[in-house]
PDB file of N, CA and C in Angstrom:
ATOM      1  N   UNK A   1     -10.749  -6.661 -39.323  1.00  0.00           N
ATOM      2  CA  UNK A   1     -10.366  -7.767 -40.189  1.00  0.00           C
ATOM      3  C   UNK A   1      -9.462  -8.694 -39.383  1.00  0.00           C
ATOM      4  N   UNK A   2     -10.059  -9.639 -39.535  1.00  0.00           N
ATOM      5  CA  UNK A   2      -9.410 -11.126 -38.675  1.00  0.00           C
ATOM      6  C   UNK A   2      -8.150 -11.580 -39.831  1.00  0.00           C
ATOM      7  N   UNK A   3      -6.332 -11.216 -39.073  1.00  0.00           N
ATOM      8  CA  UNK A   3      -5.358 -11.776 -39.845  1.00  0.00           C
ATOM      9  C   UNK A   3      -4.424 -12.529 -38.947  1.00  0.00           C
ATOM     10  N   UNK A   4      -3.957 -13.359 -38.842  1.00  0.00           N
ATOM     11  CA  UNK A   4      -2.568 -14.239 -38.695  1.00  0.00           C
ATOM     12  C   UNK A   4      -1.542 -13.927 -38.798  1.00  0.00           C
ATOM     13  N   UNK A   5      -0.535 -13.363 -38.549  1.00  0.00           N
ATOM     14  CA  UNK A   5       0.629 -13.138 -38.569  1.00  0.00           C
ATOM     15  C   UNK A   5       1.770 -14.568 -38.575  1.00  0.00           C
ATOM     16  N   UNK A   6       2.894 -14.570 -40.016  1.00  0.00           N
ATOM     17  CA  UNK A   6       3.130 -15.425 -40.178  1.00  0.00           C
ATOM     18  C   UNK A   6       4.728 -15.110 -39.729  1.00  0.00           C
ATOM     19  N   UNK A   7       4.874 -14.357 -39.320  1.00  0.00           N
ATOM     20  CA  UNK A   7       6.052 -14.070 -38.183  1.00  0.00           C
ATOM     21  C   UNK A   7       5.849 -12.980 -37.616  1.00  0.00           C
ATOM     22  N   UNK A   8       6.924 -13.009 -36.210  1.00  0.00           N
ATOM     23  CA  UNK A   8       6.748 -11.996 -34.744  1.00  0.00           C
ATOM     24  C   UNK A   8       7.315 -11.087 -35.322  1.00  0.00           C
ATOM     25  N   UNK A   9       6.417  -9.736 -34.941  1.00  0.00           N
ATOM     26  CA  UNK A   9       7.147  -8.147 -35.729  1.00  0.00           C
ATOM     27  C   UNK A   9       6.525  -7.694 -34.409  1.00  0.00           C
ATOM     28  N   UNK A  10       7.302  -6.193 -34.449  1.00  0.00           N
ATOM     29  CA  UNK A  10       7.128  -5.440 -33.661  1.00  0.00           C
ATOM     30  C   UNK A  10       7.137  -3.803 -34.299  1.00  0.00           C
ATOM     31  N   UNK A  11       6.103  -3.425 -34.140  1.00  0.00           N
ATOM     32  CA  UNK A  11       5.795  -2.237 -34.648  1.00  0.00           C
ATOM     33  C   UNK A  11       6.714  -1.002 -34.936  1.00  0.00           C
ATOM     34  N   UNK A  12       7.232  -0.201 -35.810  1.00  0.00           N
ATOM     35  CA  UNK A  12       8.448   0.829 -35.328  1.00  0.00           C
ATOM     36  C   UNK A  12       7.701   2.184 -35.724  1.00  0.00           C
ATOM     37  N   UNK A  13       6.961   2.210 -34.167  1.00  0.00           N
ATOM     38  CA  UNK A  13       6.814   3.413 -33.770  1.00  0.00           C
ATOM     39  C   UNK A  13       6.723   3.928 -31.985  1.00  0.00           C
ATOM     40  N   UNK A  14       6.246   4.878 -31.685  1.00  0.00           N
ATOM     41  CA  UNK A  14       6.642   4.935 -30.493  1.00  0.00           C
ATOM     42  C   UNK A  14       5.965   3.515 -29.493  1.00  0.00           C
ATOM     43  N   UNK A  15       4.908   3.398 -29.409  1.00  0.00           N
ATOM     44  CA  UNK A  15       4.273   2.692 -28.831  1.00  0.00           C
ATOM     45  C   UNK A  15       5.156   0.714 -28.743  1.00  0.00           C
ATOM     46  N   UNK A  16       5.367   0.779 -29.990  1.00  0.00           N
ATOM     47  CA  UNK A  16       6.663  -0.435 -29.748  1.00  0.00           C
ATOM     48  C   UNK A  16       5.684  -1.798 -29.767  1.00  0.00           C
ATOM     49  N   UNK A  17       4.380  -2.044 -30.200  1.00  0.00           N
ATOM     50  CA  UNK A  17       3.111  -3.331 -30.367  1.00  0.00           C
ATOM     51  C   UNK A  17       4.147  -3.907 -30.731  1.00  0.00           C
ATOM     52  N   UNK A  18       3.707  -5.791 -30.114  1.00  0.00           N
ATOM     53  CA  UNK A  18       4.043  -6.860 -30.974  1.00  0.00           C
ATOM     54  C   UNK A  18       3.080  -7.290 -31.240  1.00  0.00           C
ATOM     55  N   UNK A  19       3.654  -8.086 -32.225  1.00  0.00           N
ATOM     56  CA  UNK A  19       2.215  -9.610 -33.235  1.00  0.00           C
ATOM     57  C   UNK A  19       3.414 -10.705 -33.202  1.00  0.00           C
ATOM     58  N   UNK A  20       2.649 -11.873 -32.510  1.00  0.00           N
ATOM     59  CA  UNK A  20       3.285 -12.637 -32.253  1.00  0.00           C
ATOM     60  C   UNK A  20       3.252 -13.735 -33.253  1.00  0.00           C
ATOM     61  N   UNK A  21       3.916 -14.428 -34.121  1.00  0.00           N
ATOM     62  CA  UNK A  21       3.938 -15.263 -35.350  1.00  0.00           C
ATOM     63  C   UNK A  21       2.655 -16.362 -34.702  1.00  0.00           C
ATOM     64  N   UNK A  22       2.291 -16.744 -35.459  1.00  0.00           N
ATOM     65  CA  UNK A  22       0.943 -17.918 -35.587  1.00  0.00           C
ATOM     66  C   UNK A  22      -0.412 -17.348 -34.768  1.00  0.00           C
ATOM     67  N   UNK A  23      -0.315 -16.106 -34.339  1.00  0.00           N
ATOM     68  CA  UNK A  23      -0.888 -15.543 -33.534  1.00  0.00           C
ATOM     69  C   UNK A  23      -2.735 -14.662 -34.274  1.00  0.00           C
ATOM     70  N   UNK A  24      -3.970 -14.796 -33.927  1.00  0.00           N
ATOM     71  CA  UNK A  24      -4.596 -14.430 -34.887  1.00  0.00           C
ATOM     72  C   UNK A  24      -5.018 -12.908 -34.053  1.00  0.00           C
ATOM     73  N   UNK A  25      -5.268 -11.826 -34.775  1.00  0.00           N
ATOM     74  CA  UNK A  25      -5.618 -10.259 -34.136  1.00  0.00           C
ATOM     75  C   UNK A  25      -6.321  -9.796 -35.553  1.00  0.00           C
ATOM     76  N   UNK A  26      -7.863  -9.359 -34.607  1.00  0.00           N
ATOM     77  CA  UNK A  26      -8.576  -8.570 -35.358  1.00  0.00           C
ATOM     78  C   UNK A  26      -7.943  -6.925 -35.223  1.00  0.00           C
ATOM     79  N   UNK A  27      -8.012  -6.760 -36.373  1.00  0.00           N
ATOM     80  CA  UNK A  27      -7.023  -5.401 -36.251  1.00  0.00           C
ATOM     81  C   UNK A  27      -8.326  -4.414 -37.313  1.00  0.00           C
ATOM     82  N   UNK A  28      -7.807  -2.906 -37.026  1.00  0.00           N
ATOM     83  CA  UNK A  28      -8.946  -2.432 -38.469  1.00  0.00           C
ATOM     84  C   UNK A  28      -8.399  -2.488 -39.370  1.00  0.00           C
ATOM     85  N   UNK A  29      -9.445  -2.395 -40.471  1.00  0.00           N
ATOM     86  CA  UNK A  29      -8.987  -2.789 -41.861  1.00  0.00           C
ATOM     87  C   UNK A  29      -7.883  -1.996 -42.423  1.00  0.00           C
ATOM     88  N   UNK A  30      -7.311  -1.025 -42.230  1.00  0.00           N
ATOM     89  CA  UNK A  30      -6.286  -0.403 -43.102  1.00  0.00           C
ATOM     90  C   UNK A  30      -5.085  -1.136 -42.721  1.00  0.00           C
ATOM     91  N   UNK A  31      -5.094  -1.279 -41.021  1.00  0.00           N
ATOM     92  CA  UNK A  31      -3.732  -1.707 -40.981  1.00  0.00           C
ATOM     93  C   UNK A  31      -3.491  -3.285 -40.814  1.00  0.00           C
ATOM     94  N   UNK A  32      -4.502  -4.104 -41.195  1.00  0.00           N
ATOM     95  CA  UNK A  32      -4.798  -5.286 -41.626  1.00  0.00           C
ATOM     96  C   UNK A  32      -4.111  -5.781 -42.921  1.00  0.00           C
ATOM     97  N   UNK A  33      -4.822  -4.647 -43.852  1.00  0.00           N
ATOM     98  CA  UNK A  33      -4.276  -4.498 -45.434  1.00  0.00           C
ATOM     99  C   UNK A  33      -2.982  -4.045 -45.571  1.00  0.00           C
ATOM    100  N   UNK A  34      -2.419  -3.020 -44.640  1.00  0.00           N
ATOM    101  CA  UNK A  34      -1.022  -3.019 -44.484  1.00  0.00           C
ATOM    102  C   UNK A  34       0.114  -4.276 -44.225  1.00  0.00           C
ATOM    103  N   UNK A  35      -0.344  -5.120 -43.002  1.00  0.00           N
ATOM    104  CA  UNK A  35       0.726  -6.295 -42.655  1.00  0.00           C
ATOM    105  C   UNK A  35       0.110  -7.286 -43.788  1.00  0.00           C
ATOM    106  N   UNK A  36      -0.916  -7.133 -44.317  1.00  0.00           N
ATOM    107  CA  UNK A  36      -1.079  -8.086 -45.933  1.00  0.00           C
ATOM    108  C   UNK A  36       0.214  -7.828 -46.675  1.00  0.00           C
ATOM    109  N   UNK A  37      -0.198  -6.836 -46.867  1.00  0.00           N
ATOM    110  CA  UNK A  37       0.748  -6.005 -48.296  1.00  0.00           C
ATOM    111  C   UNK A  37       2.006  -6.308 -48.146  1.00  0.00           C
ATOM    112  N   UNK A  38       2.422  -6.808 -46.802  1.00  0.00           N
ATOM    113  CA  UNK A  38       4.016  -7.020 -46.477  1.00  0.00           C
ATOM    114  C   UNK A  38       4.193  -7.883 -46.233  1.00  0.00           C
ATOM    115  N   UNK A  39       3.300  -8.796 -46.395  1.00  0.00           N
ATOM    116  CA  UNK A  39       3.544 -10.397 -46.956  1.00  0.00           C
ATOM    117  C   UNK A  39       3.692 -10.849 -45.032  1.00  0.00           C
ATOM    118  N   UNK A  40       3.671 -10.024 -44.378  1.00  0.00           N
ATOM    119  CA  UNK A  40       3.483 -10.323 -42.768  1.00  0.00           C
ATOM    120  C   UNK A  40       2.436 -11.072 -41.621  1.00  0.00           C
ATOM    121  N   UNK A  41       1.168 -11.001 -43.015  1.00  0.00           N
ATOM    122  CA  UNK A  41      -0.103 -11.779 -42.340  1.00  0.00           C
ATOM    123  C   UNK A  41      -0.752 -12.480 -43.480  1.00  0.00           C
ATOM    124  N   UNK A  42      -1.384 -13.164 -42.947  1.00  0.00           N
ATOM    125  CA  UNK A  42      -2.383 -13.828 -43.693  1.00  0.00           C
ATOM    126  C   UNK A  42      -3.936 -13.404 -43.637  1.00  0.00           C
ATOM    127  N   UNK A  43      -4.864 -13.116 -44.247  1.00  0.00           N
ATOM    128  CA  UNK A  43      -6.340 -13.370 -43.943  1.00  0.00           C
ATOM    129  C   UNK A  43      -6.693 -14.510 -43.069  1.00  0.00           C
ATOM    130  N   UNK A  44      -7.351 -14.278 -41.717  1.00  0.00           N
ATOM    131  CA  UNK A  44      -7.581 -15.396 -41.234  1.00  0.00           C
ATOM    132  C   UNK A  44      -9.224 -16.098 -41.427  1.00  0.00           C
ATOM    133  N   UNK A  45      -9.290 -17.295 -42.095  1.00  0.00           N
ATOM    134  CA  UNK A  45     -10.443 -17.958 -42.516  1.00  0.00           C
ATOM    135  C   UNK A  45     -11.465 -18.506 -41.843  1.00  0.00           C
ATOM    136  N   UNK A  46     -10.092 -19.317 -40.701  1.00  0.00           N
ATOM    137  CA  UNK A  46     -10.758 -20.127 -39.684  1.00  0.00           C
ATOM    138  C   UNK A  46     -10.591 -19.473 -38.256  1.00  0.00           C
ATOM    139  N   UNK A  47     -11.041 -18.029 -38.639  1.00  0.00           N
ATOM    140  CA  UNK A  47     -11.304 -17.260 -36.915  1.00  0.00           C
ATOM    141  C   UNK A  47     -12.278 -17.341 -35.884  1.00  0.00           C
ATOM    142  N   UNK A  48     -13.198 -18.422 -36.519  1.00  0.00           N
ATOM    143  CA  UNK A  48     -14.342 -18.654 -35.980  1.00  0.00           C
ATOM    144  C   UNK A  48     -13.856 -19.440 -34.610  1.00  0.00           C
ATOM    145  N   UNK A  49     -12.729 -19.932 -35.154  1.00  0.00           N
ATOM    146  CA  UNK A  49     -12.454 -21.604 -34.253  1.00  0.00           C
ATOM    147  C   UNK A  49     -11.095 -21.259 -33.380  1.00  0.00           C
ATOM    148  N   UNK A  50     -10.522 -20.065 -33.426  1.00  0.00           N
ATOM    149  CA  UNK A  50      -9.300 -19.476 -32.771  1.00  0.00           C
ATOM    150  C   UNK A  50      -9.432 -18.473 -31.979  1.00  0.00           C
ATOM    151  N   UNK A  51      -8.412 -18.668 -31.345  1.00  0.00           N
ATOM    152  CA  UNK A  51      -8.511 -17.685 -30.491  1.00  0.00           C
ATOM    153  C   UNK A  51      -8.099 -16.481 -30.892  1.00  0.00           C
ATOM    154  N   UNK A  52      -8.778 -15.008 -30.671  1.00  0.00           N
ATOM    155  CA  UNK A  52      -8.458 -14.009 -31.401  1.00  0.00           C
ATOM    156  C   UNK A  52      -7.771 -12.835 -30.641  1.00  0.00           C
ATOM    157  N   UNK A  53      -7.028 -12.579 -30.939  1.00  0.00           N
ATOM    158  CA  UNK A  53      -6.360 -10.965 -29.600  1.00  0.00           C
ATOM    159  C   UNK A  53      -6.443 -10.131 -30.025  1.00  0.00           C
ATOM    160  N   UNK A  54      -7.399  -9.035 -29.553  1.00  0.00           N
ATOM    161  CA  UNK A  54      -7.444  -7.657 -29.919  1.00  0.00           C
ATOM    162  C   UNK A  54      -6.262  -7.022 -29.714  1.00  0.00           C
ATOM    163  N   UNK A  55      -5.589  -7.051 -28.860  1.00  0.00           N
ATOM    164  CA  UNK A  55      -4.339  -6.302 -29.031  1.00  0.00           C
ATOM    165  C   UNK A  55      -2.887  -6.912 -28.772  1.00  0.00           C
ATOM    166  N   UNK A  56      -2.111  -6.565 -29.489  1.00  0.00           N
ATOM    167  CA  UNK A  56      -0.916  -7.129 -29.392  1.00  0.00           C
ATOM    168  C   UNK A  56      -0.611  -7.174 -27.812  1.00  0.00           C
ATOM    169  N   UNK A  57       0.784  -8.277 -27.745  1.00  0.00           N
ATOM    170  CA  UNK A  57       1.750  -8.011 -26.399  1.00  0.00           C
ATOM    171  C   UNK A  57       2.415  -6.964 -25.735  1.00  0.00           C
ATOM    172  N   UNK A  58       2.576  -6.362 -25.245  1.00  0.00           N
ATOM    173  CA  UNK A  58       3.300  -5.573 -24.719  1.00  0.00           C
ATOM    174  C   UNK A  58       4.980  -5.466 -25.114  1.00  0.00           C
ATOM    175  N   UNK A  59       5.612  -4.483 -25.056  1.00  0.00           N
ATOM    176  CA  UNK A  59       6.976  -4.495 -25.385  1.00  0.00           C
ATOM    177  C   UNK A  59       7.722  -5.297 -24.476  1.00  0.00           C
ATOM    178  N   UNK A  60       7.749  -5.369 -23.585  1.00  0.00           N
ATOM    179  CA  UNK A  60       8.446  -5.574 -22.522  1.00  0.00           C
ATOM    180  C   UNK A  60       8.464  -7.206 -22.699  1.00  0.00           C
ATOM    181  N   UNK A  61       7.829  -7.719 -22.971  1.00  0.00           N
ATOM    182  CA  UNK A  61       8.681  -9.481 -23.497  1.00  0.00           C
ATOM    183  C   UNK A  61       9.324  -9.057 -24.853  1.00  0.00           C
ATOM    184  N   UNK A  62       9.299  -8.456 -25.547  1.00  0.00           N
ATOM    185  CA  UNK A  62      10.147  -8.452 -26.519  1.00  0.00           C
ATOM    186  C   UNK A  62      11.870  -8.016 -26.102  1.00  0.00           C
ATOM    187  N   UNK A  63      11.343  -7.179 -24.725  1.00  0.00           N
ATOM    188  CA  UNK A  63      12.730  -6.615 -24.293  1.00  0.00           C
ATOM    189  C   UNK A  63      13.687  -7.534 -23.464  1.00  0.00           C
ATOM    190  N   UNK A  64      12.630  -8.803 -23.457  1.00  0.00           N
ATOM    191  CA  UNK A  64      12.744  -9.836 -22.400  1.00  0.00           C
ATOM    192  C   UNK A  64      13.654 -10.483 -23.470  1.00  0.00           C
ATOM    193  N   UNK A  65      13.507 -10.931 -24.194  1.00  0.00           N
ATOM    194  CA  UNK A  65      13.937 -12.296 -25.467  1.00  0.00           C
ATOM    195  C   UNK A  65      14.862 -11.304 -26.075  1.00  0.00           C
ATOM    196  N   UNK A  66      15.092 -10.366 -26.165  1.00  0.00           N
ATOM    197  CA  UNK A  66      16.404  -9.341 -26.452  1.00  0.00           C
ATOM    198  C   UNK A  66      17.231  -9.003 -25.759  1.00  0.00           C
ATOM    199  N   UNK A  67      17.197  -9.638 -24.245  1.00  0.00           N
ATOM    200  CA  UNK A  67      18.188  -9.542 -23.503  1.00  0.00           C
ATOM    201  C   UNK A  67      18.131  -8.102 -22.459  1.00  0.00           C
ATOM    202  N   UNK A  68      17.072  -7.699 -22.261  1.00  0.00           N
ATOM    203  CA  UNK A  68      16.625  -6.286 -21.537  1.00  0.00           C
ATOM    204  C   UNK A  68      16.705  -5.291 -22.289  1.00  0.00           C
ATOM    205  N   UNK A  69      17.155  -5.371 -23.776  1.00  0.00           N
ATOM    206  CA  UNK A  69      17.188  -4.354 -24.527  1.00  0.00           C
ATOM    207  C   UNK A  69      16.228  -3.786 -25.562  1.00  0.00           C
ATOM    208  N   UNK A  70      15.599  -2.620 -25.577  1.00  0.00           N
ATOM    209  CA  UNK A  70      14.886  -2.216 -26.504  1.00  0.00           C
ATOM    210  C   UNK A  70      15.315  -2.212 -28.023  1.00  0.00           C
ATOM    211  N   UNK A  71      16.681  -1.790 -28.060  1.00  0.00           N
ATOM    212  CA  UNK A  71      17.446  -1.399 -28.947  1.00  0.00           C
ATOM    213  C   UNK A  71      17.927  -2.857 -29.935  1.00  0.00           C
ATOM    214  N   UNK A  72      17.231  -3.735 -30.632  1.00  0.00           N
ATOM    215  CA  UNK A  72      17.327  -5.058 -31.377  1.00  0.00           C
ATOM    216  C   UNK A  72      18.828  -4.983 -32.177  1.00  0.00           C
ATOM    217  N   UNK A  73      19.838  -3.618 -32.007  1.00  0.00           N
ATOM    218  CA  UNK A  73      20.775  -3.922 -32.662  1.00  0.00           C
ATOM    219  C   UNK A  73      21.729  -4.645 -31.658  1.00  0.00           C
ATOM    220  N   UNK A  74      21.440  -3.239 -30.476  1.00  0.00           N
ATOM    221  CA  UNK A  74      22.156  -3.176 -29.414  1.00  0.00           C
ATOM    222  C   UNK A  74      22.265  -4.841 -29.105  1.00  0.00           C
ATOM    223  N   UNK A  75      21.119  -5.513 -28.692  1.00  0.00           N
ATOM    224  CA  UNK A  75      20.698  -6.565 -28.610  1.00  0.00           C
ATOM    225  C   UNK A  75      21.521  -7.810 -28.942  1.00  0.00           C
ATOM    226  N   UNK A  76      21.118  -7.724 -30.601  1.00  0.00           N
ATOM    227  CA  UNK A  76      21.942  -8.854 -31.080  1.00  0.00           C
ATOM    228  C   UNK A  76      24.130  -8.414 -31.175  1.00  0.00           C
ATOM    229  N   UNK A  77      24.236  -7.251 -30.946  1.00  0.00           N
ATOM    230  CA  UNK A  77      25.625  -7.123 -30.004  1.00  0.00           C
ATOM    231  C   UNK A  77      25.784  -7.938 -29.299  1.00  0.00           C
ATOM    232  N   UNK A  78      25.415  -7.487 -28.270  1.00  0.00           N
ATOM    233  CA  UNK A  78      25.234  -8.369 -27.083  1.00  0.00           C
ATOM    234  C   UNK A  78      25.453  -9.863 -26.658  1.00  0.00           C
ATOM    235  N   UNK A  79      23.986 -10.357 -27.862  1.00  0.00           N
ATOM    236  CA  UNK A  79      24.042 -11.940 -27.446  1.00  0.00           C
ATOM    237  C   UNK A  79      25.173 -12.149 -28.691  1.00  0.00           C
ATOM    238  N   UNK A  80      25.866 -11.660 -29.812  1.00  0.00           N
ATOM    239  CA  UNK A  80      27.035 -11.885 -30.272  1.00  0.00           C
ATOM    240  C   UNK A  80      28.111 -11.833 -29.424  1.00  0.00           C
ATOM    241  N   UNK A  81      28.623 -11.174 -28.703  1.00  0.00           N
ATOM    242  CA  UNK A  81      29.827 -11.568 -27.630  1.00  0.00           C
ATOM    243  C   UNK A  81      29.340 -12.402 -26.814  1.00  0.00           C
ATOM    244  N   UNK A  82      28.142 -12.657 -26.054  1.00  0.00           N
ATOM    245  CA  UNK A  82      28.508 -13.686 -25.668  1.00  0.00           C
ATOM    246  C   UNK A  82      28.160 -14.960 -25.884  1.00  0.00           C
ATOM    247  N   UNK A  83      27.926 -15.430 -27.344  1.00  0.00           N
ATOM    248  CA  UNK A  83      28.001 -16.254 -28.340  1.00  0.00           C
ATOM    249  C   UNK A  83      29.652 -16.382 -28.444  1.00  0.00           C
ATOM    250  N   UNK A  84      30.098 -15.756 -28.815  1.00  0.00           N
ATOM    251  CA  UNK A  84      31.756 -15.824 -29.226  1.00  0.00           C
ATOM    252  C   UNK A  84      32.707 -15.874 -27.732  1.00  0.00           C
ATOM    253  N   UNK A  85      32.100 -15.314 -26.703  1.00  0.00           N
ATOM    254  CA  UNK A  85      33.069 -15.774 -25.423  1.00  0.00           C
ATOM    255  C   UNK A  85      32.641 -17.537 -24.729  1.00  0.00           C
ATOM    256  N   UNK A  86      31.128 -17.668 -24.933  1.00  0.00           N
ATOM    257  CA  UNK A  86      30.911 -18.468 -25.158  1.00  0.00           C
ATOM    258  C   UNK A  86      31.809 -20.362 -25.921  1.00  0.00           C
ATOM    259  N   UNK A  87      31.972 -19.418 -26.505  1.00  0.00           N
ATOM    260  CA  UNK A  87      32.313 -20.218 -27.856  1.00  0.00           C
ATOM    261  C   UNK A  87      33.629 -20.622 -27.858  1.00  0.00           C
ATOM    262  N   UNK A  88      34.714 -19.383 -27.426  1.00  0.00           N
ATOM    263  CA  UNK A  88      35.783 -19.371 -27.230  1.00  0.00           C
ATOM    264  C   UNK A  88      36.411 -20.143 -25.958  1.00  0.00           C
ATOM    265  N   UNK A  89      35.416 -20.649 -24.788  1.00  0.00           N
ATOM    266  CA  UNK A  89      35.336 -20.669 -23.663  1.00  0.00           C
ATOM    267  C   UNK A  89      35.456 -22.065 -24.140  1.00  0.00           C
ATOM    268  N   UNK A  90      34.212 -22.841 -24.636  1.00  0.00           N
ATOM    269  CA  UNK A  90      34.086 -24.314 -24.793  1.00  0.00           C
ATOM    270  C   UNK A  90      35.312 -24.472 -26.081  1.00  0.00           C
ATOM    271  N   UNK A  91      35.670 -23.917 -26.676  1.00  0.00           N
ATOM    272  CA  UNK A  91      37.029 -24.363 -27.412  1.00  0.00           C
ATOM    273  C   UNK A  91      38.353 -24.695 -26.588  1.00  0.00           C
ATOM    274  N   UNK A  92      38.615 -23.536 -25.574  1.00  0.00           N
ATOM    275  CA  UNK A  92      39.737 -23.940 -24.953  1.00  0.00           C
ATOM    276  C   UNK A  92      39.131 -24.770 -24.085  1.00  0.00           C
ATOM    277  N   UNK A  93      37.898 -25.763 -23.738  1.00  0.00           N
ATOM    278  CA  UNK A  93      38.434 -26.905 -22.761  1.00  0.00           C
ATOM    279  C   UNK A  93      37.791 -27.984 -23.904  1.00  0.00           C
ATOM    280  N   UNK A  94      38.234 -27.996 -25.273  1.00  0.00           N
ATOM    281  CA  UNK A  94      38.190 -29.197 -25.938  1.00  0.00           C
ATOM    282  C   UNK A  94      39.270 -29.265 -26.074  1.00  0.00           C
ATOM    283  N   UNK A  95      40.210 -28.705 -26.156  1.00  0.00           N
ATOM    284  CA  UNK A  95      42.001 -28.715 -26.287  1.00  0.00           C
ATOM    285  C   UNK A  95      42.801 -29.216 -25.017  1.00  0.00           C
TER     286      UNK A  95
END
C-alpha cells in the first residue's frame, strides 16, 4: 500500500527505520494501516506520478540532525545548552 507520511518518524524498535515527512513508501498493508491509524500517513492517490521508496532512510541521518546522538532525549539536552550558552553568549555582547 502506497502512503505519504505527513511527518518524519522514526520507528521504536531495534532496527531504528525512518519515514521522512512528504515522503511516499509502499509499505505492506498492515503496517501501512498502522501509520494510518496514527494519523502519521496519508493514502497515497497520486503514486502513479511520485516517486516511491521502498524502504525508509537509514538511522544514521537521523543521528546526524540529532547531533550524533541516537538517544532524541539525550539529543535535545544537548542542543538545549547550547541554545542557552548560545544565547547567554549573544546577550552579554548586546550589553
Amino acid at each position: 500500500m502506497k502512503i505519504q507520511f505527513l511527518e518524519t518518524y522514526q520507528v521504536k524498535d531495534q532496527e531504528g527505520k525512518i519515514y521522512r515527512e512528504g515522503e511516499i513508501y509502499d509499505l505492506p498493508e498492515p503496517s501501512a494501516r498502522h501509520f494510518l491509524r496514527k494519523s502519521r500517513a496519508k493514502i497515497c492517490l497520486e503514486a502513479e506520478k511520485a516517486e516511491i521508496i521502498e524502504e525508509p532512510s537509514p538511522p544514521e541521518s537521523l543521528e546526524k540532525e540529532l547531533g550524533n546522538s541516537s538517544d532524541p532525549v539525550k539529543a535535545f539536552t544537548e542542543g538545549q545548552r547550547k541554545y542557552r550558552k548560545k544565547k547567554l553568549s549573544s546577550d552579554d555582547e548586546d550589553e
